[in-house]
Protein backbone atom coordinates (compact mmCIF):
# COMPACT_ATOMS: atom_id res chain seq x y z
CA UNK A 1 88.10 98.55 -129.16
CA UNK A 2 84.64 99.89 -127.35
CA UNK A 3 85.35 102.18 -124.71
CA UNK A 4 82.00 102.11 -122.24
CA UNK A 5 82.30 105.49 -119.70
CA UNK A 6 79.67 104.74 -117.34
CA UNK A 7 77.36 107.29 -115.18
CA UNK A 8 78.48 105.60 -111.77
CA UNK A 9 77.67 108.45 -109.47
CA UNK A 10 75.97 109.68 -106.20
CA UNK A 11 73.84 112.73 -106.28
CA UNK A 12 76.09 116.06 -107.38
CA UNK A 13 79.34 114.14 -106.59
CA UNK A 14 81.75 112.50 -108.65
CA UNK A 15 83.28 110.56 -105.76
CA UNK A 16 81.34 107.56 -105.35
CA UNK A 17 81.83 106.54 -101.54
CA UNK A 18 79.62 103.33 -100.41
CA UNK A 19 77.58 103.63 -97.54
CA UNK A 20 77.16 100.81 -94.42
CA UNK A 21 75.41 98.29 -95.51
CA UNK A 22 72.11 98.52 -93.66
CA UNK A 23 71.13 101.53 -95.45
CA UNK A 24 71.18 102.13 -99.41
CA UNK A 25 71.93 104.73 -101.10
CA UNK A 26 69.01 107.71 -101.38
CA UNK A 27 67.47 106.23 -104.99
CA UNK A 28 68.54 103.50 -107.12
CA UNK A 29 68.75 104.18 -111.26
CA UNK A 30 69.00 101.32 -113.22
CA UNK A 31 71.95 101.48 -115.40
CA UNK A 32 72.84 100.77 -119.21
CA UNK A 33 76.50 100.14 -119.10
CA UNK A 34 76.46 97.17 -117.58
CA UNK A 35 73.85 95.77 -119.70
CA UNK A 36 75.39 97.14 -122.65
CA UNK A 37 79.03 95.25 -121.59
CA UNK A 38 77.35 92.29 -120.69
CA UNK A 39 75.70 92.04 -124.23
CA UNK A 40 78.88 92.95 -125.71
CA UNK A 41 81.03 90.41 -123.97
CA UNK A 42 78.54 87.35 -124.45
CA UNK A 43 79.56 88.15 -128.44
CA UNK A 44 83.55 88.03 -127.58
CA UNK A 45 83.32 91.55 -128.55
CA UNK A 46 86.25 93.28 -127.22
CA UNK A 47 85.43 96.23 -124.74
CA UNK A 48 86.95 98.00 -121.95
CA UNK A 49 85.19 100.68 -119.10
CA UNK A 50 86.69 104.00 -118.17
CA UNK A 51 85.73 104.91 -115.06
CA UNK A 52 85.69 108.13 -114.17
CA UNK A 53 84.29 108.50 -110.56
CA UNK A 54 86.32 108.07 -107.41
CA UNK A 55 85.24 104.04 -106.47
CA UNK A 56 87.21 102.75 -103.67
CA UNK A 57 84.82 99.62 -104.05
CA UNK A 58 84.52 99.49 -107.62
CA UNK A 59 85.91 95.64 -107.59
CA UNK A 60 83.19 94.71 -105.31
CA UNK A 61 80.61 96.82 -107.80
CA UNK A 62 81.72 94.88 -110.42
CA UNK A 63 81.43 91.48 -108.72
CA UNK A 64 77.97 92.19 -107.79
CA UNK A 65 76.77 93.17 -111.42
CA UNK A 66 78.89 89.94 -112.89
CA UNK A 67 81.07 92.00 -115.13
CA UNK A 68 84.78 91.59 -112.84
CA UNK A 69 85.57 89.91 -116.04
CA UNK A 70 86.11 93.44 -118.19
CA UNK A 71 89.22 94.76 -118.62
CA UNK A 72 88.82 98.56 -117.05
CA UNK A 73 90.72 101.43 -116.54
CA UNK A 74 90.01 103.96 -113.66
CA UNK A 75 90.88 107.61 -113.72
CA UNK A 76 91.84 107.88 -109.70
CA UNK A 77 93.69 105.08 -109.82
CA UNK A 78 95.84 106.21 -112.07
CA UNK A 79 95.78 109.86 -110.63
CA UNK A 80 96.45 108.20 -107.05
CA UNK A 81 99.12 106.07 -108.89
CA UNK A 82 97.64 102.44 -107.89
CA UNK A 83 98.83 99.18 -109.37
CA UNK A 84 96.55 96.58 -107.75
CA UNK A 85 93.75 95.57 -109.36
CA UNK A 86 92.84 92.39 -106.64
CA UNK A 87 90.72 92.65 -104.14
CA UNK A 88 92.24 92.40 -100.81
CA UNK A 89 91.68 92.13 -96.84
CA UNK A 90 91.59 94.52 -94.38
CA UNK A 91 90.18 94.65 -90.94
CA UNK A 92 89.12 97.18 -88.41
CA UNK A 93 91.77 95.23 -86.05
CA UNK A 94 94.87 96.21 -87.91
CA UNK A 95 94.35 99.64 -87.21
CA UNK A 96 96.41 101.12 -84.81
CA UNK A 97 93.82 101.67 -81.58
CA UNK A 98 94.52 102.97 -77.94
CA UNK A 99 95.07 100.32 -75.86
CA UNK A 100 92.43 101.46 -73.64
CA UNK A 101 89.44 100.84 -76.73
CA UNK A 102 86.13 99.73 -75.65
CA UNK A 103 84.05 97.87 -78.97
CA UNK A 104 80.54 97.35 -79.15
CA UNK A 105 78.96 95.69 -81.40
CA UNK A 106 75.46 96.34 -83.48
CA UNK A 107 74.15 94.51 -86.22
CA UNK A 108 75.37 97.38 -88.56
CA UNK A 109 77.91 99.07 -87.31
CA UNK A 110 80.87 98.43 -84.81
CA UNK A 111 81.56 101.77 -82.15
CA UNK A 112 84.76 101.98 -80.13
CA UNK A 113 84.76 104.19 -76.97
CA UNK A 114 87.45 105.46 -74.72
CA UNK A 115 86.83 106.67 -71.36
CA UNK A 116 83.35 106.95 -72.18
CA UNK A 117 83.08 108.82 -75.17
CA UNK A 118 82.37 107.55 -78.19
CA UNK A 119 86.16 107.38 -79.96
CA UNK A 120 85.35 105.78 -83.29
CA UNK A 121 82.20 104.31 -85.97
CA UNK A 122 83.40 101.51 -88.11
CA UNK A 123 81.22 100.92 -91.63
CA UNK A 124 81.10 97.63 -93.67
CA UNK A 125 79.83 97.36 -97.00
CA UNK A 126 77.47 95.27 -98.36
CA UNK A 127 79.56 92.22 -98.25
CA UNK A 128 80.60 92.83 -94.95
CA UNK A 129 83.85 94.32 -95.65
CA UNK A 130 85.24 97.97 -93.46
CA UNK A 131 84.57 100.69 -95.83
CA UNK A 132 85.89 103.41 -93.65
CA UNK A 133 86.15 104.54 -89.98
CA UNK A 134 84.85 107.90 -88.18
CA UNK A 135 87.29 109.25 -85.94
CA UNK A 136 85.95 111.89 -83.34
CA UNK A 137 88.77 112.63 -80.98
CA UNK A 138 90.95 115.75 -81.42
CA UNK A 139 90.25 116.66 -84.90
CA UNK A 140 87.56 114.80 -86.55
CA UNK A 141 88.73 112.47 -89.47
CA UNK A 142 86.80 109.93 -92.10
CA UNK A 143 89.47 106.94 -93.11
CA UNK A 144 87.78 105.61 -96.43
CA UNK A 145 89.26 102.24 -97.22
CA UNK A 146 90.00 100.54 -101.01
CA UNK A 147 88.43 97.32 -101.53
CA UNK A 148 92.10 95.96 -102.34
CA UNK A 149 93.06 96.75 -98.57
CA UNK A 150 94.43 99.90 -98.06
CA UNK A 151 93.62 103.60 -97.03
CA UNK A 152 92.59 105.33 -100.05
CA UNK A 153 91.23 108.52 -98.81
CA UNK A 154 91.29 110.76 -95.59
CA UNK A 155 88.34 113.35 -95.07
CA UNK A 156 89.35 116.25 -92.54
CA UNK A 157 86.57 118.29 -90.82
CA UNK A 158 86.21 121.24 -88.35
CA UNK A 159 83.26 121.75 -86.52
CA UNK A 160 81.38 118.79 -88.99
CA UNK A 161 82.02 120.76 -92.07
CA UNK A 162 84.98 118.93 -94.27
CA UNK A 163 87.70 120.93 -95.19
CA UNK A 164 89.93 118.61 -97.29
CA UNK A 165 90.62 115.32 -98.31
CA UNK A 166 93.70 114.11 -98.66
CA UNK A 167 94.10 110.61 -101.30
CA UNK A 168 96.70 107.80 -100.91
CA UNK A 169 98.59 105.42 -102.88
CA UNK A 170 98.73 101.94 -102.09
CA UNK A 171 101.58 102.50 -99.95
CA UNK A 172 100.53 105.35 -97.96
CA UNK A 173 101.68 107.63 -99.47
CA UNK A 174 99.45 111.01 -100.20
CA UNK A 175 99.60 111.65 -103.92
CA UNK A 176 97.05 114.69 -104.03
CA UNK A 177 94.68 116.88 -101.81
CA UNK A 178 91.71 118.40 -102.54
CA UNK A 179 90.39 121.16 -100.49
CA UNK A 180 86.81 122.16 -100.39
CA UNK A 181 86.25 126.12 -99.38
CA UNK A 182 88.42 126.98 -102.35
CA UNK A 183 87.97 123.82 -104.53
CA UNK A 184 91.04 123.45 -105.56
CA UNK A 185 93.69 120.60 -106.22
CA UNK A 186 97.44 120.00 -104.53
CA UNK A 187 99.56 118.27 -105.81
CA UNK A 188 102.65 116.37 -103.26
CA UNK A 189 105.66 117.61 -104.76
CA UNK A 190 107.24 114.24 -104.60
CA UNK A 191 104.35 113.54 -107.61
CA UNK A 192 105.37 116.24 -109.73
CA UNK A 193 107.24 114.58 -112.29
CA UNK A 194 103.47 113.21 -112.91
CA UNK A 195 101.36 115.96 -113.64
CA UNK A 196 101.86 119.32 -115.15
CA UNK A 197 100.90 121.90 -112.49
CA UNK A 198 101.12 121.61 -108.78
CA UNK A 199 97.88 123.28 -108.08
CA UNK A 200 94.65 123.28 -110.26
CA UNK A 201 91.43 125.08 -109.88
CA UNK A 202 89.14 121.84 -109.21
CA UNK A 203 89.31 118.14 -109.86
CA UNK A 204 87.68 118.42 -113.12
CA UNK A 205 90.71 120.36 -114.72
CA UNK A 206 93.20 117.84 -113.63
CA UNK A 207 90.85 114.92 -114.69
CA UNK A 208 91.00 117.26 -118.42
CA UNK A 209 94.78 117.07 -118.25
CA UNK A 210 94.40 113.30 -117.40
CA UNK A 211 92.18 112.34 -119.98
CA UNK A 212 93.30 114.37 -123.17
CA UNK A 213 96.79 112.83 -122.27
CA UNK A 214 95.11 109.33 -122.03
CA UNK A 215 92.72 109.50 -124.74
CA UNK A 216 95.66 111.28 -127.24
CA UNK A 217 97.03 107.49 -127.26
CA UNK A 218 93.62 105.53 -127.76
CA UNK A 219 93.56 104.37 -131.57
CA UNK A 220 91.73 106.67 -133.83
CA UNK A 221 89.57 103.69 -134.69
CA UNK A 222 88.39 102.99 -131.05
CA UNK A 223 84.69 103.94 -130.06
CA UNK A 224 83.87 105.58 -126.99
CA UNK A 225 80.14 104.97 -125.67
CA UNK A 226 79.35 107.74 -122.98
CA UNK A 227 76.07 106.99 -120.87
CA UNK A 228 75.19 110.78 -120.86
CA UNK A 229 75.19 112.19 -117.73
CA UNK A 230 76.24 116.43 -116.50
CA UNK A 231 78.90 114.92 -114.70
CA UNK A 232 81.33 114.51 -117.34
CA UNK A 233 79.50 115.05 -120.28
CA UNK A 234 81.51 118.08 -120.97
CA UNK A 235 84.62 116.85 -119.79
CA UNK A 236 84.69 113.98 -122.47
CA UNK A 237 84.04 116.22 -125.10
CA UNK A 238 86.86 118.68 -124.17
CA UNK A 239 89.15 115.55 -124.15
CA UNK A 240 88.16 113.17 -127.45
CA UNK A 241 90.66 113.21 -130.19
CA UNK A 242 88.91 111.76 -133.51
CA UNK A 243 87.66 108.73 -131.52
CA UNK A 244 84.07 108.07 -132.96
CA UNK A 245 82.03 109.06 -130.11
CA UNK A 246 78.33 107.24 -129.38
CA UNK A 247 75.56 109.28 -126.91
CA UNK A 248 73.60 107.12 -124.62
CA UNK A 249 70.06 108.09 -123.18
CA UNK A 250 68.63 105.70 -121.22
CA UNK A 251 65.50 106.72 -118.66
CA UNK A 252 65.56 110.32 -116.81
CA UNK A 253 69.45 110.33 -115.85
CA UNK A 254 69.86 113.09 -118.29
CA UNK A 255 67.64 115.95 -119.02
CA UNK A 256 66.93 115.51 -123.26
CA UNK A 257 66.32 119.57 -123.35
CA UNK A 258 69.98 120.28 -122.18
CA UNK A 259 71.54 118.31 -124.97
CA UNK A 260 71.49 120.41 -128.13
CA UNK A 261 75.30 121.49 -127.94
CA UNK A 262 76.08 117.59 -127.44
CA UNK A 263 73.80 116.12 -130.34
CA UNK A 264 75.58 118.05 -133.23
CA UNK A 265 78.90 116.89 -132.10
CA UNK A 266 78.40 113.25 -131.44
CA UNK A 267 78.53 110.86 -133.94
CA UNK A 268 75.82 108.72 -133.07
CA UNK A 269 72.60 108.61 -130.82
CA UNK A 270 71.07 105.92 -128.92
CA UNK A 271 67.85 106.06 -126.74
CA UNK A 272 65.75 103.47 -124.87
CA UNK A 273 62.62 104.55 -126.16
CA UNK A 274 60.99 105.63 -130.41
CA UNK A 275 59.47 108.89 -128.63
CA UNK A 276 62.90 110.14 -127.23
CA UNK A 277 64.24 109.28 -130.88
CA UNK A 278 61.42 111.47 -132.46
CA UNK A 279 61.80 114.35 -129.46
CA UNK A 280 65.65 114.81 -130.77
CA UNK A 281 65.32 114.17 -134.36
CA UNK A 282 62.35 116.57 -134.64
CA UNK A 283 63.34 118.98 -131.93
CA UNK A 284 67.16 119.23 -132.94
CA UNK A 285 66.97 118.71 -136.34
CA UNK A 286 69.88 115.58 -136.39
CA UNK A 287 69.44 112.26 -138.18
CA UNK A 288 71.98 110.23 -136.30
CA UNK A 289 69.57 108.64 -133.88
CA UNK A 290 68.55 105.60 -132.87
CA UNK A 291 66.43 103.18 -131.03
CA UNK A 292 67.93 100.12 -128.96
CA UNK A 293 66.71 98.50 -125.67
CA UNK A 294 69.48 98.81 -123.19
CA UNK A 295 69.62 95.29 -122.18
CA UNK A 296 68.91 91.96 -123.56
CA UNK A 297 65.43 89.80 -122.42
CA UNK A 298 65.59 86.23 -121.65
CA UNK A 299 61.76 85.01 -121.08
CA UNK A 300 61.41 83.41 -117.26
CA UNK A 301 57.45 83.12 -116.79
CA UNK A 302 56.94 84.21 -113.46
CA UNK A 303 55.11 81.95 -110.53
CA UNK A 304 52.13 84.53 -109.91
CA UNK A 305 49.95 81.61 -111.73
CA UNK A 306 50.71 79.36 -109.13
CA UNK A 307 49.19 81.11 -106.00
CA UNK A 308 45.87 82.23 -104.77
CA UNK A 309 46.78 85.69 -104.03
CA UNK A 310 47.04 88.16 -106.57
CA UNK A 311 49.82 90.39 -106.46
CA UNK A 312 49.83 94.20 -107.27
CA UNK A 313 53.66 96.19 -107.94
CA UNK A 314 52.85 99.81 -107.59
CA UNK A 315 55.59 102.31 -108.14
CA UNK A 316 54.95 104.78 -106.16
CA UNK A 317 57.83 107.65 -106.73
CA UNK A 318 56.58 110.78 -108.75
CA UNK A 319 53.46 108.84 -108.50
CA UNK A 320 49.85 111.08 -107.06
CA UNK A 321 48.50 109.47 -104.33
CA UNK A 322 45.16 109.85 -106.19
CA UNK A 323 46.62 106.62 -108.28
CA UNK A 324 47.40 104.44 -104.55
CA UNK A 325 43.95 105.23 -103.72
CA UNK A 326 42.69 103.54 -106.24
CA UNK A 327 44.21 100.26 -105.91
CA UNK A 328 43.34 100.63 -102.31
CA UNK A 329 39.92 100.56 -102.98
CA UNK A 330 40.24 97.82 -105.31
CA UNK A 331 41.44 95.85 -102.50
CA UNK A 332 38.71 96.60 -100.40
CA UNK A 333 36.11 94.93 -102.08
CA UNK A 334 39.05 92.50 -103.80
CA UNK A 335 40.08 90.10 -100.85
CA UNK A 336 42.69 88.19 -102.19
CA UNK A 337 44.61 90.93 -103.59
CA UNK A 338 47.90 92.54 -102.31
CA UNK A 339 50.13 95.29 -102.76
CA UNK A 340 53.37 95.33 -102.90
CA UNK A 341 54.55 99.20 -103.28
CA UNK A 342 58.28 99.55 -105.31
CA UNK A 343 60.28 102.59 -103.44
CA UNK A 344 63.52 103.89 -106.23
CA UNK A 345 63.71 107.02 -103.66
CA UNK A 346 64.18 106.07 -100.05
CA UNK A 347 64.61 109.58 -98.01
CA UNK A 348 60.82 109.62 -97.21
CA UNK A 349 61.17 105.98 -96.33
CA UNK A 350 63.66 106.26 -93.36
CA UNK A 351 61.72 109.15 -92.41
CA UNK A 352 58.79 107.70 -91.77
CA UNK A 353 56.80 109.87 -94.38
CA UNK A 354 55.57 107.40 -96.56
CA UNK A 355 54.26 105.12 -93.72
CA UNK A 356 52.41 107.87 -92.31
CA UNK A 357 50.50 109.08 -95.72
CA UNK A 358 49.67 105.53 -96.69
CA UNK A 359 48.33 104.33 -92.76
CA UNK A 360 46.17 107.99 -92.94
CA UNK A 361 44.91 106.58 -96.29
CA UNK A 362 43.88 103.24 -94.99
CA UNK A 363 42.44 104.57 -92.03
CA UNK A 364 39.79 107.30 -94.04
CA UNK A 365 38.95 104.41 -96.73
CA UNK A 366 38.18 102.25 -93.25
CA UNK A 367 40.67 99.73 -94.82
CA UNK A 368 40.36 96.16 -93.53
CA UNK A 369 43.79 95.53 -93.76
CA UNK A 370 47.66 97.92 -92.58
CA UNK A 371 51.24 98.05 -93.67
CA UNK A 372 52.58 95.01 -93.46
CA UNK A 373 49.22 92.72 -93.56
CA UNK A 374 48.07 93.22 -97.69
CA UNK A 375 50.20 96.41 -97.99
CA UNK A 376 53.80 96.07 -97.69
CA UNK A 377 56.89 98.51 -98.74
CA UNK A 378 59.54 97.21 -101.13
CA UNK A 379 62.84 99.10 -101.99
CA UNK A 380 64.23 98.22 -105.26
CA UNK A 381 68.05 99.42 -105.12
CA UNK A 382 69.29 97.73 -107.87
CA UNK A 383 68.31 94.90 -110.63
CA UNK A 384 67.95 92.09 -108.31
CA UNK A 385 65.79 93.55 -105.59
CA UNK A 386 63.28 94.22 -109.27
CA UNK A 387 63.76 90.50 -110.27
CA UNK A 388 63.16 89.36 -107.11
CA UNK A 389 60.11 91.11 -106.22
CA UNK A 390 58.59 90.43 -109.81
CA UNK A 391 58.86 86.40 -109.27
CA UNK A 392 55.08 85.85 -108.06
CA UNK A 393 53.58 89.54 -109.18
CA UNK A 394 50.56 89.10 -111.35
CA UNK A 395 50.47 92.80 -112.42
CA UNK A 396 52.60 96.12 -112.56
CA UNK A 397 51.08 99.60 -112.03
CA UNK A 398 53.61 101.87 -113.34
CA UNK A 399 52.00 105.36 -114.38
CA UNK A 400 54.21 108.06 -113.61
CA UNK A 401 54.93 110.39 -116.37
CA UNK A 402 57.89 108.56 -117.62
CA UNK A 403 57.79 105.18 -116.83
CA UNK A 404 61.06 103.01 -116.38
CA UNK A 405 62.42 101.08 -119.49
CA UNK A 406 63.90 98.74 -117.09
CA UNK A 407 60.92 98.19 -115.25
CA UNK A 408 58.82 97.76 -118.80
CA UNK A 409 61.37 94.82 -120.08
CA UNK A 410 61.41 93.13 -116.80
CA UNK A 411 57.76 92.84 -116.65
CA UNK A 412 58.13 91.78 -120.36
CA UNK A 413 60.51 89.21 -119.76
CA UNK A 414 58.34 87.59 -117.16
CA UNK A 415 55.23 87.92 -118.90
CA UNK A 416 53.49 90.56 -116.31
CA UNK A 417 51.02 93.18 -117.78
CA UNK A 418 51.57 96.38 -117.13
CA UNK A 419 49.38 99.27 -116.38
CA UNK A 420 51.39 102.62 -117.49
CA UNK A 421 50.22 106.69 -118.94
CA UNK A 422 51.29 105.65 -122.36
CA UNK A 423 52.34 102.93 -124.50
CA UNK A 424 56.23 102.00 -125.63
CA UNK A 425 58.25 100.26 -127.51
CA UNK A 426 57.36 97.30 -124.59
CA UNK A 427 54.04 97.92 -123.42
CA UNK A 428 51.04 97.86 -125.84
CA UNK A 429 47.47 98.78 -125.35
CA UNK A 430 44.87 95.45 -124.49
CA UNK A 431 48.14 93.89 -125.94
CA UNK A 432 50.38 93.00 -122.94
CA UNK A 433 49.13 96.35 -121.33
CA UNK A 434 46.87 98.86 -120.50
CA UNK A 435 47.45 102.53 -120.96
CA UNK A 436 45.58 105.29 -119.48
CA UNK A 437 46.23 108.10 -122.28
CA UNK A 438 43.09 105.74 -123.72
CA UNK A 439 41.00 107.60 -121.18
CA UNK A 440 40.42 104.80 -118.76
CA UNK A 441 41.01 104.57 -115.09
CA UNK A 442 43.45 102.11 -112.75
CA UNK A 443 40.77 100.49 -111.34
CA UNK A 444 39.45 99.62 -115.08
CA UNK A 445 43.14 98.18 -115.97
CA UNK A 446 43.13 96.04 -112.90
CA UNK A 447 39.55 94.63 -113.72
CA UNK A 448 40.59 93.39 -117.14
CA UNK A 449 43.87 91.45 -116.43
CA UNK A 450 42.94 90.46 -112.71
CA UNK A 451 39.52 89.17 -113.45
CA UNK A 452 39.85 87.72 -116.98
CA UNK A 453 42.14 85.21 -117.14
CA UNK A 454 41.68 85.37 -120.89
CA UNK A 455 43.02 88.83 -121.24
CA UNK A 456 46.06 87.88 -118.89
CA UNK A 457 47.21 84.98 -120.98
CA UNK A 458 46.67 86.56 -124.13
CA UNK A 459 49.50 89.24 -122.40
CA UNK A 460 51.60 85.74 -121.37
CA UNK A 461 51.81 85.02 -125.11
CA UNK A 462 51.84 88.64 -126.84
CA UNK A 463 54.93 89.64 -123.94
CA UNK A 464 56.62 86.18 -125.48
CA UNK A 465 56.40 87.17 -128.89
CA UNK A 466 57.68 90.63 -128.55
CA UNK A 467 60.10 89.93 -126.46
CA UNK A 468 62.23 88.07 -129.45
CA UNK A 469 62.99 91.39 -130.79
CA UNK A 470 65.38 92.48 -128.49
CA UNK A 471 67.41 89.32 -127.79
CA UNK A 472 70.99 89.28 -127.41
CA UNK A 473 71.57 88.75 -130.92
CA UNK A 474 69.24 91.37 -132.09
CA UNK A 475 70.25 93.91 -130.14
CA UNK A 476 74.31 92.79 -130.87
CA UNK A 477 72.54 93.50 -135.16
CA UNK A 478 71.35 96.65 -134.11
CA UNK A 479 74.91 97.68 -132.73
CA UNK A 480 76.76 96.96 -135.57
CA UNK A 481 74.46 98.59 -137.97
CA UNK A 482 75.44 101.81 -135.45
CA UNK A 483 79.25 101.27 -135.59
CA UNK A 484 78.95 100.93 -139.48
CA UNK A 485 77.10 104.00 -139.59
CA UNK A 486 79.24 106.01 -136.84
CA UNK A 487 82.17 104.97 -138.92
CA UNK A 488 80.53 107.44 -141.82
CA UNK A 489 80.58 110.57 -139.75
């Protein structure tokens, strides 16, 4: 068996708690597990997820990434003592309201008022579903509901600053409660008989309990693959028995620099990229490591070819404005070209921030064109939204300091050059890219695919041919020649 521990987390928090559905969470991050499982799974391999956050919509997560199919096991459920695995139903209107409730209704959330005042918010997640319910009468409470239809969590606050949450069974019944000035962890002494203390010093030291007990039984022979992340790295390596344990870096989640004390006690190493590979090998002095793509490519040329405008994808986070510029005046004296600019950090968004800088910009270059004529503002929060947006682009502009793998082997996939700082394992200089560490410019990239068709088909076919090193089958190689060797450790 394959255990896969994913990095399913929000920000500094290891409760993962959906948001309404109008508004996504503050960044996206693309994410290897999945990928990883789905690979897996198409080769009848037999795998299994621990999840370790608090996901009161994980069934939904799963649905949405196509992987409700893997057998998982989830640390609060068992520490909240739930059976169900089904999604179930579970509307605002079985609640137990005052008879006296006034509803109105928005497009994204529902608001119920008594005698005026604003009594209650209602928030529904991406499928539609109530995800949990403000109260603001008396004391202030958050209900946070379980995909499978039931309370699974209430949040207690004084003066807007929570002061404990309290987590249910499936039958409402509250199994433990953790308080937040002091950190710490109560247990309901009718759920004694199921842990060994009645009060611990934080969650993670009864998740420690939890685990070492669960991960005592796992066979000796089972694998664990841990996407690294500082949430739990630690944890899992305070609870492993002699499982063989495999270290997964994929893009920026995890800071490379802060991994010394991990590298020399995992058995294997995996990375998304040859230069992170060389960084650890030469830096840390360990010869366990190795290079895989994190997901499998299946070529779809993309329409771009079809229609008279030439699309631009500019990523703009971490990115210098010095870059936008650029393209901006590209466009100036390039009519039929448009920009499409990729958001994976959203707070500046909402705020308004981003519009501002970018109309200021248009406005000193005396820019023929505005937001939402040739410039327009795309946020990518997950896979899809990429996909999507890549259909009809005829090149990507990616040049932060570390670009995106998953970005790279989409544009791959659909045959898109890429303009990035430095080549990769997927993007090759005058190959299927062009890379700026060769001392040239933006605008220079964007003159050689946009007005050579030569060049840009010559990228079509060099894209296809690389790409048929990290097919499913490949990649599945590449993961048993890891096993085999983890197995030697």
């Amino acid at each position: 068996m394959i255990w896969f521990i994913p990095s399913w987390y929000q920000d500094e928090s290891i409760v993962v708690k959906e948001m309404n559905w109008n508004r996504t969470a503050s960044s996206s991050r693309f994410d290897d597990t999945v990928s990883q499982v789905k690979i897996f799974k198409e080769e009848d391999k037999e795998v299994s997820l621990m999840i370790l956050s608090y996901s009161p919509h994980l069934r939904h997560f799963l649905y949405r990434e196509e992987i409700m199919d893997v057998d998982y096991t989830s640390v609060f459920d068992d520490l909240q003592d739930i059976q169900s695995k089904r999604i179930g139903l579970y509307s605002y209107k079985d609640l137990n309201w005052p008879s006296d409730v006034e509803w109105i209704y928005t497009p994204y959330i529902v608001l119920a008022k008594r005698k005026g005042a604003l009594f209650a918010k209602i928030y529904f997640g991406k499928e539609g579903y109530m995800i949990g319910v403000d109260l603001f009468q008396n004391e202030r409470k958050r209900l946070i509901f379980d995909d499978r239809g039931f309370l699974s969590c209430v949040q207690y606050y004084k003066e807007d600053n929570l002061q404990y949450e309290e987590y249910y069974n499936e039958r409402g019944e509250w199994q433990f409660r953790h308080e937040f000035n002091s950190g710490e962890v109560v247990i309901n002494e009718t759920q004694k008989h199921r842990f060994r203390k009645l009060r611990y010093e934080s969650i993670e030291e009864m998740m420690k309990e939890y685990l070492q007990k669960k991960l005592y039984y796992y066979s000796f022979d089972d694998y664990v693959v841990i996407a690294a992340d500082e949430h739990h790295n630690d944890l899992i390596m305070k609870s492993i028995w002699k499982q063989k344990v495999i270290l997964s870096l994929f893009g920026n989640r995890f800071d490379i620099v802060k991994g010394e004390y991990l590298y020399h006690r995992v058995d294997v190493i995996i990375t998304d990229s040859n230069d992170k590979k060389n960084l650890i090998e030469d830096s840390y002095k360990v010869n366990n490591v190795y290079t895989i793509s994190p997901l499998d490519t299946r070529f779809k040329l993309g329409q771009s070819q079809r229609t008279m405008r030439l699309k631009i994808y500019f990523i703009l986070d971490d990115t210098s404005f010095s870059y936008l510029e650029e393209i901006m005046k590209y466009m100036i004296s390039h009519p039929l070209v448009d920009l499409y600019i990729g958001l994976y950090h959203f707070e500046d968004y909402y705020d308004g921030i981003i519009q501002d800088k970018i109309n200021q910009m248009l406005s000193q270059l005396e820019a023929p064109f505005k937001i939402d004529e040739r410039v327009f503002l795309k946020i990518i929060s997950d896979e899809r939204d990429l996909i999507t947006l890549l259909s009809d682009i005829r090149i990507i502009v990616d040049v932060r300091e570390t670009s995106d793998s998953y970005t790279q082997i989409a544009g791959m996939s659909t045959g898109i050059p890429q303009i990035v700082k430095q080549e990769s394992n997927y993007v090759y200089h005058k190959k299927n890219g062009f890379c700026l560490d060769h001392g040239y410019s933006v605008a220079e990239g964007l003159y050689f695919y946009l007005e050579d068709l030569d060049h840009w088909n010559d990228s079509l076919v060099y894209s296809y041919h690389l790409m048929q090193e990290y097919s499913g089958k490949k990649i599945m190689k590449k993961w048993r020649e890891i096993i085999d060797n983890a197995s030697k450790y």
